[in-house]
C-alpha atoms as a PDB file:
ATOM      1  CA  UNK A   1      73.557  40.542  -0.624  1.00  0.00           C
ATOM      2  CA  UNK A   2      70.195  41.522   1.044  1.00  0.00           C
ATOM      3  CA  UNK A   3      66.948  40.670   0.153  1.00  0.00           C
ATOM      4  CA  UNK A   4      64.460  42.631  -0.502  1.00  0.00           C
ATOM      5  CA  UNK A   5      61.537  42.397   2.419  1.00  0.00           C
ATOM      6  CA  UNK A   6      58.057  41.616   0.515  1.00  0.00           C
ATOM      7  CA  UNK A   7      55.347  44.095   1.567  1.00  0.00           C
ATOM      8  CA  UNK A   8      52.373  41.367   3.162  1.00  0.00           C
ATOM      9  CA  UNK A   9      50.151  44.168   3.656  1.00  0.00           C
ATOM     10  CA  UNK A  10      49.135  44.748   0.364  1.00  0.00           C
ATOM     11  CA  UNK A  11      49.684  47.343  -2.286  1.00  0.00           C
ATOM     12  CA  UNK A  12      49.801  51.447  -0.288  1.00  0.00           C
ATOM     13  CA  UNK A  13      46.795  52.595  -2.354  1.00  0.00           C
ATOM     14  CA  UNK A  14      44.695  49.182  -0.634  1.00  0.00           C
ATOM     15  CA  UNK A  15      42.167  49.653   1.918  1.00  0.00           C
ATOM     16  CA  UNK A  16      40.006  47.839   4.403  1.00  0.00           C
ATOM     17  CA  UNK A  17      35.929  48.354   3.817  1.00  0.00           C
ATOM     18  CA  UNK A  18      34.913  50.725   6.534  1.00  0.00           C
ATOM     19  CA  UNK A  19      31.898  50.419   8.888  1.00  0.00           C
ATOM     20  CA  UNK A  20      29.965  52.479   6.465  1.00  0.00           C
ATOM     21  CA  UNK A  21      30.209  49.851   3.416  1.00  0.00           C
ATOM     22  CA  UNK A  22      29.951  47.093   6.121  1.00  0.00           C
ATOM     23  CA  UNK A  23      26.313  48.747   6.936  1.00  0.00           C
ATOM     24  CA  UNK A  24      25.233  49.321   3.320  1.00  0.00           C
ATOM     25  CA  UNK A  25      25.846  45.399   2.430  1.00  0.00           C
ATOM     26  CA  UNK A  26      23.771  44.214   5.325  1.00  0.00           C
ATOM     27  CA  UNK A  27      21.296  46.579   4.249  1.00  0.00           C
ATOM     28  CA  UNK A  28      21.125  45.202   0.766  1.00  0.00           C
ATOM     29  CA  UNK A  29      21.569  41.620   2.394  1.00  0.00           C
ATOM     30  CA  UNK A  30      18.542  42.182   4.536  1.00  0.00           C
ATOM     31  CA  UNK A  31      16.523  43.636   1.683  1.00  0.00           C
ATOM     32  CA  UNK A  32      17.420  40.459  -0.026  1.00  0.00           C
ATOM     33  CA  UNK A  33      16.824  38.037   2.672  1.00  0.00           C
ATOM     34  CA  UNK A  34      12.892  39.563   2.813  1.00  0.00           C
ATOM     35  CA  UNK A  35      11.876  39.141  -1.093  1.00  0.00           C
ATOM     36  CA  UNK A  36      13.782  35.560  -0.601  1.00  0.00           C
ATOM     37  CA  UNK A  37      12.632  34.331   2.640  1.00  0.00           C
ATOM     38  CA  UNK A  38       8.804  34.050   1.811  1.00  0.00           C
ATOM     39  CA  UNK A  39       9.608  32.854  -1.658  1.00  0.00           C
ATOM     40  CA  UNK A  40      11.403  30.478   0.034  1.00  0.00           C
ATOM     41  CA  UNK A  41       9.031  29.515   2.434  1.00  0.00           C
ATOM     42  CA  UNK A  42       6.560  28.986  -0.173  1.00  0.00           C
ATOM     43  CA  UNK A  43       8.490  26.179  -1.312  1.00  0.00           C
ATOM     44  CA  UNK A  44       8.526  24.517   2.102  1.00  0.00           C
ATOM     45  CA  UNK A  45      12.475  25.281   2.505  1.00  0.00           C
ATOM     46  CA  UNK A  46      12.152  26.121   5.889  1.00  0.00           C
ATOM     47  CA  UNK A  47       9.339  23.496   7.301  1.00  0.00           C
ATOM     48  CA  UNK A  48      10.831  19.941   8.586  1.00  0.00           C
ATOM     49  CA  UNK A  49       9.310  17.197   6.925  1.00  0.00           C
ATOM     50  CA  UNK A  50       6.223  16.245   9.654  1.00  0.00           C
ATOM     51  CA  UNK A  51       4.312  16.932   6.575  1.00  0.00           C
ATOM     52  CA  UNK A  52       5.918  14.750   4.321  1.00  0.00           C
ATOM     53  CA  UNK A  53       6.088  11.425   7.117  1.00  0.00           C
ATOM     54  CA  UNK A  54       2.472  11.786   7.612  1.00  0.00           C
ATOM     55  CA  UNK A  55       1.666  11.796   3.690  1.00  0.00           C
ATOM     56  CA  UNK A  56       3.717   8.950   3.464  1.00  0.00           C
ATOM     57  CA  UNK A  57       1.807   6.888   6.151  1.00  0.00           C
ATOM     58  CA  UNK A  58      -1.076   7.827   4.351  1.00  0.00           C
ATOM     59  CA  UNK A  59       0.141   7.221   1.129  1.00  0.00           C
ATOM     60  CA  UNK A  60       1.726   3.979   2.817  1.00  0.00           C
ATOM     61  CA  UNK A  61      -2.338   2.902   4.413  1.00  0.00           C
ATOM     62  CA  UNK A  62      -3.693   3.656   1.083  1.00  0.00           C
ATOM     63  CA  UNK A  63      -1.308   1.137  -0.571  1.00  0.00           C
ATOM     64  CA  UNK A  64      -1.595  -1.405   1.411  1.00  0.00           C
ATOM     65  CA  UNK A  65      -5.213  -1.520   1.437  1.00  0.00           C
ATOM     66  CA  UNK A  66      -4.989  -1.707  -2.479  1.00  0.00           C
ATOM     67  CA  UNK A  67      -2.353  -5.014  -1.799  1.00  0.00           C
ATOM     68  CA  UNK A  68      -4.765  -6.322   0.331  1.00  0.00           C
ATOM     69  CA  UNK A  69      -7.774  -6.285  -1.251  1.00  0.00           C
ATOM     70  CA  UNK A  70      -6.373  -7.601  -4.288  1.00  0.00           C
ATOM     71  CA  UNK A  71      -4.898 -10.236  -2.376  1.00  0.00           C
ATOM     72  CA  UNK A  72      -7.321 -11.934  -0.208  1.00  0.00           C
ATOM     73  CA  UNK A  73     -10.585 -10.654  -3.556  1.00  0.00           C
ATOM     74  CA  UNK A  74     -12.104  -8.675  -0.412  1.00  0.00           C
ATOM     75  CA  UNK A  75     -13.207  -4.639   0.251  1.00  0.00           C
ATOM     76  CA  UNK A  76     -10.498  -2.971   2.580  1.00  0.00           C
ATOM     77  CA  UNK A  77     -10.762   0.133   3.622  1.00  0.00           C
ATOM     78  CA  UNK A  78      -8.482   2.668   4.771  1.00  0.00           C
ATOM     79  CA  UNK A  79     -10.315   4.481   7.830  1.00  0.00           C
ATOM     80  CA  UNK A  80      -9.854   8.078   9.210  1.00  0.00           C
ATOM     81  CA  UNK A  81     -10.075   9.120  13.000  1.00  0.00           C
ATOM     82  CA  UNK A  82     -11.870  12.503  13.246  1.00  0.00           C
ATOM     83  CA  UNK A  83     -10.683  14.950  15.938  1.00  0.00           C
ATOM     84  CA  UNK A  84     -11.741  18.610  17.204  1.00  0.00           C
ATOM     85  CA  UNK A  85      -9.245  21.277  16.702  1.00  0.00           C
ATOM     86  CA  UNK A  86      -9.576  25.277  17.179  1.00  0.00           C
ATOM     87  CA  UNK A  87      -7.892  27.680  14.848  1.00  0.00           C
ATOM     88  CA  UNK A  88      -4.943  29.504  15.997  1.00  0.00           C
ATOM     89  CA  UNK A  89      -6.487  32.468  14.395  1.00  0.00           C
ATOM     90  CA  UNK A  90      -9.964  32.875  15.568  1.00  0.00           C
ATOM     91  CA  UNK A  91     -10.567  29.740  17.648  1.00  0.00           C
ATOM     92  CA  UNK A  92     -13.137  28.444  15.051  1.00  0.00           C
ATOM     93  CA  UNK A  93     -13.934  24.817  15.560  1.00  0.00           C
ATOM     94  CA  UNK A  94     -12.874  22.572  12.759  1.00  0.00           C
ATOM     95  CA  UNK A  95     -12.763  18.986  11.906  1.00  0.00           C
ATOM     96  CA  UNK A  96     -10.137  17.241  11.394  1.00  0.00           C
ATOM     97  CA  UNK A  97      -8.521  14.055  10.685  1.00  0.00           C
ATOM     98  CA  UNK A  98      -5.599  12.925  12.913  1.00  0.00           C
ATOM     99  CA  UNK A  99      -5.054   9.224  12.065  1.00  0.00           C
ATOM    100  CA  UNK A 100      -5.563   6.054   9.600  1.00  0.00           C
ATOM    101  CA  UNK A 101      -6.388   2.288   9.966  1.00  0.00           C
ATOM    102  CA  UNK A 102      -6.748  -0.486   7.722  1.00  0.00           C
ATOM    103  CA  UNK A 103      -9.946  -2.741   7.817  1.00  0.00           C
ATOM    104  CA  UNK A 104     -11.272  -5.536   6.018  1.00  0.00           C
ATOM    105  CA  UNK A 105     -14.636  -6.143   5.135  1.00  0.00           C
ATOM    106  CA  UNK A 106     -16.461  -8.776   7.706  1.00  0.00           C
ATOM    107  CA  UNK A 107     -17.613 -12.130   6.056  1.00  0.00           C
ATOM    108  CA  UNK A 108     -21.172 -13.015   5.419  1.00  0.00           C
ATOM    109  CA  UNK A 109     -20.272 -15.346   8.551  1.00  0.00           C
ATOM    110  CA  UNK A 110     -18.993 -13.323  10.527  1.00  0.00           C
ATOM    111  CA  UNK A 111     -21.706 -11.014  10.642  1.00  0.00           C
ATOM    112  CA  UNK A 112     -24.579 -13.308  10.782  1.00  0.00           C
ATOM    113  CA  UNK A 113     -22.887 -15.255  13.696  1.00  0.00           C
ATOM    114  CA  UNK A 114     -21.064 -12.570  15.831  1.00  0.00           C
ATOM    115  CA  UNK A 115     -23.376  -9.828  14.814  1.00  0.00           C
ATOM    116  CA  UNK A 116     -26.804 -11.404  14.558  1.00  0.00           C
ATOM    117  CA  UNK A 117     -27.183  -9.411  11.353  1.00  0.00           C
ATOM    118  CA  UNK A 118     -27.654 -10.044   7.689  1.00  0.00           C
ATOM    119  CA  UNK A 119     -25.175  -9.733   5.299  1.00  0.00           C
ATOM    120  CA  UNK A 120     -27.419  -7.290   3.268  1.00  0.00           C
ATOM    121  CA  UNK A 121     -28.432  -4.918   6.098  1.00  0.00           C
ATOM    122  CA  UNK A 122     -27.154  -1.615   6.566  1.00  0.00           C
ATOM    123  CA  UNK A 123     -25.353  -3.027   9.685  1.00  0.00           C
ATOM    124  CA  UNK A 124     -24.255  -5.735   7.704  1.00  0.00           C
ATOM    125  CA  UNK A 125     -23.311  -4.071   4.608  1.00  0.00           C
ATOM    126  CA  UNK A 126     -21.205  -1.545   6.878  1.00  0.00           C
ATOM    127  CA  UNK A 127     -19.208  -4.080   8.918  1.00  0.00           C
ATOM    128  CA  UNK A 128     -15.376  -3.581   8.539  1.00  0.00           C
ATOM    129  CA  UNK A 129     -12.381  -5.071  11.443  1.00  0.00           C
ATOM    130  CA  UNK A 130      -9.510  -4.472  11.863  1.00  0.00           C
ATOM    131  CA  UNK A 131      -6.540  -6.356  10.255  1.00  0.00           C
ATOM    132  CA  UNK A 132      -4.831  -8.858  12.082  1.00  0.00           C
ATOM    133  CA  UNK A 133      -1.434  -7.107  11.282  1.00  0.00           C
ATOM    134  CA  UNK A 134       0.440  -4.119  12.890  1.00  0.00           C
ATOM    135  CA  UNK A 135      -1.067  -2.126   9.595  1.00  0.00           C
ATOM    136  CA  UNK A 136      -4.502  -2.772  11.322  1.00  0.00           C
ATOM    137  CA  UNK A 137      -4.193  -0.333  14.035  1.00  0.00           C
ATOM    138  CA  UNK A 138      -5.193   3.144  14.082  1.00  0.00           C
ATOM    139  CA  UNK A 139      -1.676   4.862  13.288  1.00  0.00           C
ATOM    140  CA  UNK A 140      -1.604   9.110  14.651  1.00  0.00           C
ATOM    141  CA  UNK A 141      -0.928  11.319  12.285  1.00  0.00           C
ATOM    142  CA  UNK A 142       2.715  12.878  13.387  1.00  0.00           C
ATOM    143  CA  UNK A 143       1.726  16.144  16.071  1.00  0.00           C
ATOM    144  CA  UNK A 144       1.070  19.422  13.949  1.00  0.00           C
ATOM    145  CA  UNK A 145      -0.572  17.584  11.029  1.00  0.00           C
ATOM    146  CA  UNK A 146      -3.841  16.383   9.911  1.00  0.00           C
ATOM    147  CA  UNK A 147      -6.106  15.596   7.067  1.00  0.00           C
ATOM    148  CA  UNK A 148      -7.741  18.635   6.239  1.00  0.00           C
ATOM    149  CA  UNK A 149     -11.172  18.872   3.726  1.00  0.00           C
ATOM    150  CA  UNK A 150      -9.987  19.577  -0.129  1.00  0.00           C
ATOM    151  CA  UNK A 151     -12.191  19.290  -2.957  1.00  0.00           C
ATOM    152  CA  UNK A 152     -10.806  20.173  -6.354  1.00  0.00           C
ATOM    153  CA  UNK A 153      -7.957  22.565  -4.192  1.00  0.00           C
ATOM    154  CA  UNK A 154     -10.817  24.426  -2.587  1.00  0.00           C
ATOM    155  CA  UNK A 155     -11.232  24.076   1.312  1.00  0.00           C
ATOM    156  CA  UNK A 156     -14.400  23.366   2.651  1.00  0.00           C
ATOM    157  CA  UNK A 157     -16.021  22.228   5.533  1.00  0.00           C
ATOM    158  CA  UNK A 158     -14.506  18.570   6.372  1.00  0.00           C
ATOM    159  CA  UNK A 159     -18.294  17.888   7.918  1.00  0.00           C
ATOM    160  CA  UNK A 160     -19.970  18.139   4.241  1.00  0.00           C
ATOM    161  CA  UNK A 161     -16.949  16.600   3.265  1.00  0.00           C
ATOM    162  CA  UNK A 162     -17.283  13.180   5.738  1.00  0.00           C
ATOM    163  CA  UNK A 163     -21.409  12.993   4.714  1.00  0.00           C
ATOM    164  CA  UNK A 164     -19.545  11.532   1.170  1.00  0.00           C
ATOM    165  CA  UNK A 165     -22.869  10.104  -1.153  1.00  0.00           C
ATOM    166  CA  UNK A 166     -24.309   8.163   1.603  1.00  0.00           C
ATOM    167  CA  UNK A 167     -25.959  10.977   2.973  1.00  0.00           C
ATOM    168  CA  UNK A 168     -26.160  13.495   0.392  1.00  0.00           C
ATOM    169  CA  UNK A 169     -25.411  12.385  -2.637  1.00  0.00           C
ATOM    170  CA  UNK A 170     -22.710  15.198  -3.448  1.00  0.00           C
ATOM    171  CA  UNK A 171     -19.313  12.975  -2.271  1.00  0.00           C
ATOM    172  CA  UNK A 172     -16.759  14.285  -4.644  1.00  0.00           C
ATOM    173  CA  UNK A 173     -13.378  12.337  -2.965  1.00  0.00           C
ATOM    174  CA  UNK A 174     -14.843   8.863  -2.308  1.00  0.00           C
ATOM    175  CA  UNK A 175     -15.849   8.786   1.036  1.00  0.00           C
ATOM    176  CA  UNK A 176     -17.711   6.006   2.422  1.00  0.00           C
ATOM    177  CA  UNK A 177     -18.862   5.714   5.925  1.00  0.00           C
ATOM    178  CA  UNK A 178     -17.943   2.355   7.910  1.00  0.00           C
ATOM    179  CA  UNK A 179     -18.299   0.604  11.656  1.00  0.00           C
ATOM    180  CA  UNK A 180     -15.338  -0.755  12.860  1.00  0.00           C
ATOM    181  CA  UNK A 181     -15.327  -3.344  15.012  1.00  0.00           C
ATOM    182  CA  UNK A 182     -12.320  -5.649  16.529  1.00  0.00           C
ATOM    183  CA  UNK A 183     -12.471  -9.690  16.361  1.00  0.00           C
ATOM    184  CA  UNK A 184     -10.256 -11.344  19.375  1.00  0.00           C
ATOM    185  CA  UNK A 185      -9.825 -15.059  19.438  1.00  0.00           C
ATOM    186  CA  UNK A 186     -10.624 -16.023  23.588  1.00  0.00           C
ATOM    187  CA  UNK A 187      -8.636 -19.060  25.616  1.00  0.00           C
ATOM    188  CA  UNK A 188     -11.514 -21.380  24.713  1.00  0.00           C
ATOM    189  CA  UNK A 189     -11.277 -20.420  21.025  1.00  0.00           C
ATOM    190  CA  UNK A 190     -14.154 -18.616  20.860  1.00  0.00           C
ATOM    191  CA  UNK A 191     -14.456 -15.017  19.116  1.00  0.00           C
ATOM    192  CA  UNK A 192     -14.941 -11.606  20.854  1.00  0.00           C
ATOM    193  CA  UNK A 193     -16.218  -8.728  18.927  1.00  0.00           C
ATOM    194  CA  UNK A 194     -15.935  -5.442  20.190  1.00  0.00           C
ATOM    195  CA  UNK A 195     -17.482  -2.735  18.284  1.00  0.00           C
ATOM    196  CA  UNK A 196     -14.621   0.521  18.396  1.00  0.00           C
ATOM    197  CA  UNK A 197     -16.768   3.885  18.613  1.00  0.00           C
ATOM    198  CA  UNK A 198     -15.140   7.296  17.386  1.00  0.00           C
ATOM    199  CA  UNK A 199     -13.994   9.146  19.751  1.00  0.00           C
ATOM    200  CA  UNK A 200     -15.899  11.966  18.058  1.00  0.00           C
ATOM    201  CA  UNK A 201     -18.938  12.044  15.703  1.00  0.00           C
ATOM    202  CA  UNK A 202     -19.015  15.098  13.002  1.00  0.00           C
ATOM    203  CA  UNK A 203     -21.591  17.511  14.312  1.00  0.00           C
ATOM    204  CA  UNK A 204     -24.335  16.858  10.959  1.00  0.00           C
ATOM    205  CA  UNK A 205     -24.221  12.872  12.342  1.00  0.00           C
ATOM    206  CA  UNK A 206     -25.552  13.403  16.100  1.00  0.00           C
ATOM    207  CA  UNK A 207     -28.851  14.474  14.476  1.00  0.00           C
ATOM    208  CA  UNK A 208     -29.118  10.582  13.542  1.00  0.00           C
ATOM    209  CA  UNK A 209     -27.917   8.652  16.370  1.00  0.00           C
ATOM    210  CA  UNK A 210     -27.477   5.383  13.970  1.00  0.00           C
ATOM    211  CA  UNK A 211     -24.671   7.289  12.483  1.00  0.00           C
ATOM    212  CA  UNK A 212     -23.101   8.568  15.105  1.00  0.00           C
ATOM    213  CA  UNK A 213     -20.816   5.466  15.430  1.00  0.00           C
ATOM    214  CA  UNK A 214     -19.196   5.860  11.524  1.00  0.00           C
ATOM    215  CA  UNK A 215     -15.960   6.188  10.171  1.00  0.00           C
ATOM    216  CA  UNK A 216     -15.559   7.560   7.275  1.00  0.00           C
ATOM    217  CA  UNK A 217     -12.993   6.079   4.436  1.00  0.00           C
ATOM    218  CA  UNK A 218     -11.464   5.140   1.529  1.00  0.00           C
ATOM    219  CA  UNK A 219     -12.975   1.743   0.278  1.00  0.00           C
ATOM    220  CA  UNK A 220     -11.005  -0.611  -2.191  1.00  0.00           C
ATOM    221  CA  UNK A 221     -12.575  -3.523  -4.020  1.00  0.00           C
ATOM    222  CA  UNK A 222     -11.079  -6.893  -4.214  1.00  0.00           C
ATOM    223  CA  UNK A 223     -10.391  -5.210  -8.577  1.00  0.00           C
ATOM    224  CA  UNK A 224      -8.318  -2.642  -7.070  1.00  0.00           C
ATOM    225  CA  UNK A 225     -11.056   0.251  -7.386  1.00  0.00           C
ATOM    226  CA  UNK A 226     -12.547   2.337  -5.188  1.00  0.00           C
ATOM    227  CA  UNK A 227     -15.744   1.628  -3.840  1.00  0.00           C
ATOM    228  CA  UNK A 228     -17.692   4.759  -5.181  1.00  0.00           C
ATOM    229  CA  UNK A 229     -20.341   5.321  -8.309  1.00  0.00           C
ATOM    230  CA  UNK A 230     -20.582   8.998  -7.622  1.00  0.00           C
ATOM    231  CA  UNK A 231     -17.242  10.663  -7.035  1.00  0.00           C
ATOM    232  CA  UNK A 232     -17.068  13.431  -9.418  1.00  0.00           C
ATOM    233  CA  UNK A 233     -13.353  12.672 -10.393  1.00  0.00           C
ATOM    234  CA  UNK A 234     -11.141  10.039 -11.564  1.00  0.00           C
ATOM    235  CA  UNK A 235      -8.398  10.901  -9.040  1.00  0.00           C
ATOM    236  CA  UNK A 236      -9.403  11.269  -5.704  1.00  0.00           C
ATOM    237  CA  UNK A 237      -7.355  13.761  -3.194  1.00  0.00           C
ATOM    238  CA  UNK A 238      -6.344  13.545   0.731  1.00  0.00           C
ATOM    239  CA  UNK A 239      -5.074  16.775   1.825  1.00  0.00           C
ATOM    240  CA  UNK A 240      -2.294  16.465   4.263  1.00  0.00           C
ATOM    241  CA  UNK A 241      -1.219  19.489   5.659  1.00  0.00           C
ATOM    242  CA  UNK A 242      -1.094  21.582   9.028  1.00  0.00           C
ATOM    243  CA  UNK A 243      -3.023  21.662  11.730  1.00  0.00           C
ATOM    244  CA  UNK A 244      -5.492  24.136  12.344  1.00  0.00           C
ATOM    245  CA  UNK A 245      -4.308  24.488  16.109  1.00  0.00           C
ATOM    246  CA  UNK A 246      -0.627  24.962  15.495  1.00  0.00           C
ATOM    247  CA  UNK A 247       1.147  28.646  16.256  1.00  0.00           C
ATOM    248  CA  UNK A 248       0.428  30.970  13.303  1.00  0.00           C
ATOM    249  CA  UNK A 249       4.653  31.340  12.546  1.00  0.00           C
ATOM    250  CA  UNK A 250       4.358  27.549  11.855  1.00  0.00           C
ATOM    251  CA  UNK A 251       1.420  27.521   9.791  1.00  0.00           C
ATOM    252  CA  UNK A 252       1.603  30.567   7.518  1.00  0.00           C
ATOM    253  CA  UNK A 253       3.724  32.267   4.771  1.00  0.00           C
ATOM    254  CA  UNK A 254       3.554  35.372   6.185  1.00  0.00           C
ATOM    255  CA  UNK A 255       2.861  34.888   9.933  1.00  0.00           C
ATOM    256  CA  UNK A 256       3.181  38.364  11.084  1.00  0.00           C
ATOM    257  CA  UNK A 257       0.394  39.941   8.731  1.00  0.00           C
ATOM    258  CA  UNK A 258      -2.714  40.690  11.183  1.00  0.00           C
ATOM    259  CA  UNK A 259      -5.088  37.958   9.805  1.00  0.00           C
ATOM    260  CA  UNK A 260      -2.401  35.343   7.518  1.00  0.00           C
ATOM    261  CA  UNK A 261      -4.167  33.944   4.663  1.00  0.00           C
ATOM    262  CA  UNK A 262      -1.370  31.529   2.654  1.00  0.00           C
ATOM    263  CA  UNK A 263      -0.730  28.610   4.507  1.00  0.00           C
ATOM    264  CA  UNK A 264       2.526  26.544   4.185  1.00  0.00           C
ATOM    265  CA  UNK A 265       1.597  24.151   1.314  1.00  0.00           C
ATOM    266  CA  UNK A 266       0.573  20.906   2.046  1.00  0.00           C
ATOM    267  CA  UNK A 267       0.787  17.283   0.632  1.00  0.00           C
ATOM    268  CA  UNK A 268      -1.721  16.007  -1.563  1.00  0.00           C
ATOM    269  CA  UNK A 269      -1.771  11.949  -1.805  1.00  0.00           C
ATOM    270  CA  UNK A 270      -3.833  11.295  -4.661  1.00  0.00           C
ATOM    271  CA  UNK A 271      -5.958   7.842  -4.721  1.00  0.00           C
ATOM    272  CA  UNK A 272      -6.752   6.752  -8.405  1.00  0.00           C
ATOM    273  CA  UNK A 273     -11.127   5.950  -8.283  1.00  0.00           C
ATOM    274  CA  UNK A 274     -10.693   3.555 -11.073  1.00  0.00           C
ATOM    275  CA  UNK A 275      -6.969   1.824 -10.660  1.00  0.00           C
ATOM    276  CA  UNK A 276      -6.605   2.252  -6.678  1.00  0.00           C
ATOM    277  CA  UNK A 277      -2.907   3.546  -7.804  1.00  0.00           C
ATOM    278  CA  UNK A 278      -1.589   5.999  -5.057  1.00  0.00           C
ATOM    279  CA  UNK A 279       1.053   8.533  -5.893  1.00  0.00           C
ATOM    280  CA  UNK A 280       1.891  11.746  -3.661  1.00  0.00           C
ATOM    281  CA  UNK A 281       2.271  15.482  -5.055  1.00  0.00           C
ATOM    282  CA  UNK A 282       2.968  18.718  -3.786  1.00  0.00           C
ATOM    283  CA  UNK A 283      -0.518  21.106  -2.728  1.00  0.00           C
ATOM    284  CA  UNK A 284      -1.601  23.190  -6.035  1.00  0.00           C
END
């Protein structure tokens, strides 16, 4: 008895889509993939995470500088390396921040014997070195990303920004301004200090040539707090987030506008003024 032969090919009345339909769904797919792809963007889908290992070196610095001052009951400070950078827009000049270090606070010895100064002196009162630990040196920011100026999510001019209260009275994220200098033990066991100069000074210090040679940075006390009476908030904010200097189509939203406004968001690590307590969160 024969069998009956089954029909693979589907059902007579079935059909393949023709080139028509085909063109229709990658129309609506396309139409799709434009309301998505910026939303998406938004959201940072689409950016590696450069952003995300340099907020967690800061975040990382910041940390440690809390451990250590609590530790060893003396100020440590987390410093910041300033750097020139033009926007990719308009080749404006801005200041940024492109790496971190972690100090200590010289002893009253220290700077009376290797610095001929007084403990109470500007100079003296100023006086930071490095740590004698691989946190100690200055650590790069990853290429692509700096510290940019934020105060209360509003941009400004990182210049103001760096004065902090020292200068002007109107620091509102707890800058203070430090020299950095690096203590070496020689053969004969005596100590070296070499004082480490920036390799650039924000434009509103060269008018005063005694300031010319500052860091700015983030100062913890031997409690845990940070050295400031008059930030303006309890929770201070570093603003990690693209360079200024990077192509547009890496930078912004909407890269092909003529003049791109909404950046990729950036990492905020957020420095508690009165605990020292670090945490990271995503740019408002």
């Amino acid at each position: 008895m024969s069998k009956k032969r089954r029909n693979t090919c589907g059902s007579r009345g079935e059909r393949g889509i023709t080139l028509v339909e085909m063109l229709i769904v990658l129309g609506i797919l396309a139409i799709v993939a434009s309301v998505a792809v910026p939303a998406l963007a938004r959201m940072g889908a689409f950016s590696n995470d450069d952003l995300g290992d340099s907020a967690r070196s800061v975040y990382g610095m910041l940390r440690a500088a809390r451990v250590y001052a609590t530790t060893f009951r003396t100020e440590t400070a987390v410093v910041y390396t300033l750097q020139r950078a033009n926007d990719s827009r308009d080749d404006a000049e801005q200041t940024i921040v492109d790496g971190v270090g972690l100090c200590r606070k010289m002893t009253d010895g220290e700077v009376r014997h290797l610095l001929g100064a007084s403990p109470t002196s500007d100079r003296g009162r100023r006086a930071f070195t490095l740590v004698g630990s691989q946190e100690g040196r200055f650590k790069r920011l990853l290429d692509g990303t700096c510290i940019r100026a934020a105060v209360d999510n509003i941009t400004v001019d990182l210049d103001d920004q760096l004065l902090g209260e020292e200068l002007n009275g109107a620091s509102r994220q707890g800058l203070f301004l430090v020299r950095v200098y690096q203590i070496t033990e020689q053969a004969d066991g005596s100590l070296q200090t070499v004082r480490i100069a920036p390799r650039i000074a924000t434009p509103k210090f060269k008018s005063n040539s005694s300031l010319a040679d500052l860091f700015p940075a983030h100062v913890l006390k031997p409690s845990g707090e940070v050295k400031d009476e008059h930030a303006t908030q309890v929770r201070l904010a570093v603003l990690v987030a693209r360079s200024p200097d990077v192509p547009s189509r890496d930078r912004f939203v909407e890269y092909m506008s003529a003049n791109p406004q909404e950046e990729v968001p950036g990492v905020r690590v957020e420095l508690n003024k009165l605990s020292g307590r670090v945490k990271m969160t995503d740019e408002e």
